[in-house]
Protein backbone atom coordinates (compact mmCIF):
# COMPACT_ATOMS: atom_id res chain seq x y z
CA UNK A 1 62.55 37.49 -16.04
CA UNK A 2 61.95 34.33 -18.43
CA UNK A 3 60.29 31.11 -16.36
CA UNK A 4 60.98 27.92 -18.23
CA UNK A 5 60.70 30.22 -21.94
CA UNK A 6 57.63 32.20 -20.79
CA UNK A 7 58.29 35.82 -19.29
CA UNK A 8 57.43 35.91 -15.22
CA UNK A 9 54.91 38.67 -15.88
CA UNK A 10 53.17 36.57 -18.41
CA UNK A 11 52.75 33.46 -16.01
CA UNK A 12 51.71 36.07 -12.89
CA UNK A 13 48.79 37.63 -15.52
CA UNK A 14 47.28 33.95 -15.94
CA UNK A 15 46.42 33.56 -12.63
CA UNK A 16 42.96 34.75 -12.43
CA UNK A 17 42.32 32.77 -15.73
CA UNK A 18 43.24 30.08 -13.93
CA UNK A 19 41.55 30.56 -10.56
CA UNK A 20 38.37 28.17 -11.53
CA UNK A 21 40.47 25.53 -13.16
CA UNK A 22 42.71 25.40 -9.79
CA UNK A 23 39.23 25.67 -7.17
CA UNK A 24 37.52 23.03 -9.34
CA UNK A 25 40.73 20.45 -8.61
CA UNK A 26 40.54 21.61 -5.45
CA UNK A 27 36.48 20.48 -4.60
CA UNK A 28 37.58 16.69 -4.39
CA UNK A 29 39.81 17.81 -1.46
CA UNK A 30 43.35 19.14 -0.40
CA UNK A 31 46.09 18.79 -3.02
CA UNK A 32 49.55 19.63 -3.21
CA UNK A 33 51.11 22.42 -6.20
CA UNK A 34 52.44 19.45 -8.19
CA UNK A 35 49.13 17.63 -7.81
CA UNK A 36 47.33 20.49 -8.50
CA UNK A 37 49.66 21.50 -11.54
CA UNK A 38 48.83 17.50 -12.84
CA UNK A 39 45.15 17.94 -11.89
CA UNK A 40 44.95 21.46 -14.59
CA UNK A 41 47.53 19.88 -17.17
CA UNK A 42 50.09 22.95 -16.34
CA UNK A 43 53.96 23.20 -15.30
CA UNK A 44 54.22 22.77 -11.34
CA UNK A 45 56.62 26.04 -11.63
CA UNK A 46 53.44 28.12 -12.71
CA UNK A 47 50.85 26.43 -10.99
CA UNK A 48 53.51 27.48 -7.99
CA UNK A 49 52.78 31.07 -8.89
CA UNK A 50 49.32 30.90 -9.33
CA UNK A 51 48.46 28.52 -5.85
CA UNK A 52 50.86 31.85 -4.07
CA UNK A 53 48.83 34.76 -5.94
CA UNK A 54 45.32 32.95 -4.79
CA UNK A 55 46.86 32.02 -0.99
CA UNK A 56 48.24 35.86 -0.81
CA UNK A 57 44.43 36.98 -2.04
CA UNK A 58 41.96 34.75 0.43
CA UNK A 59 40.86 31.97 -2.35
CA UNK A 60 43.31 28.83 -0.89
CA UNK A 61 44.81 28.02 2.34
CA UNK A 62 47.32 25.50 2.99
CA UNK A 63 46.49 22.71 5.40
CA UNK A 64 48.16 22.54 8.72
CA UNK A 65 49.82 19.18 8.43
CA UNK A 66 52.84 18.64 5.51
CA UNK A 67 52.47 15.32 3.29
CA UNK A 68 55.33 12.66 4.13
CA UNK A 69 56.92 14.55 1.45
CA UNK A 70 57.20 17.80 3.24
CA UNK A 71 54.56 19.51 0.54
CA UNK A 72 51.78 21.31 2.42
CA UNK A 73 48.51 20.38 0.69
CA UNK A 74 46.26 23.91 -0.32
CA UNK A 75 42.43 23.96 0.08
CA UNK A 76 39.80 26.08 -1.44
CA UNK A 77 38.35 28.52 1.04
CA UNK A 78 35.04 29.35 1.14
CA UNK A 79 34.27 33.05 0.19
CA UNK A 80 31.34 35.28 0.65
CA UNK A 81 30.21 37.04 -2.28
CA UNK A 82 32.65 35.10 -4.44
């Protein structure tokens, strides 16, 4: 399965290469996929993939509250031993 010209797989792989560029846009405080996909110069489509992988793992959480555009902001969770 091809995302935007780059196989699924491909885009799924990057995610732990991506982890510390995502956490680091995520220290100034909650941001939303697109903002975080602006914030690490990458598609919002991937940064999609990679913001589900690290939710699904423990690393983000979304915030409670959706933004007036109906996007739930992520934060970085704190990890022991991380």
């Amino acid at each position: 399965m091809n995302v935007e010209g780059r196989d699924l797989r491909e885009v799924i792989r990057e995610e732990p290469l991506r982890r510390r560029e995502i956490l680091k846009a995520l220290e100034g405080g909650a941001r939303t996929v697109p903002e975080i996909a602006a914030a690490i110069g990458a598609p919002t489509h991937e940064a999609m993939y990679w913001v589900m992988g690290m939710r699904k793992y423990g690393w983000v959480a979304e915030v409670n509250e959706p933004t007036d555009d109906g996007l739930y902001p992520y934060r970085a969770v704190e990890r022991r031993g991380a």
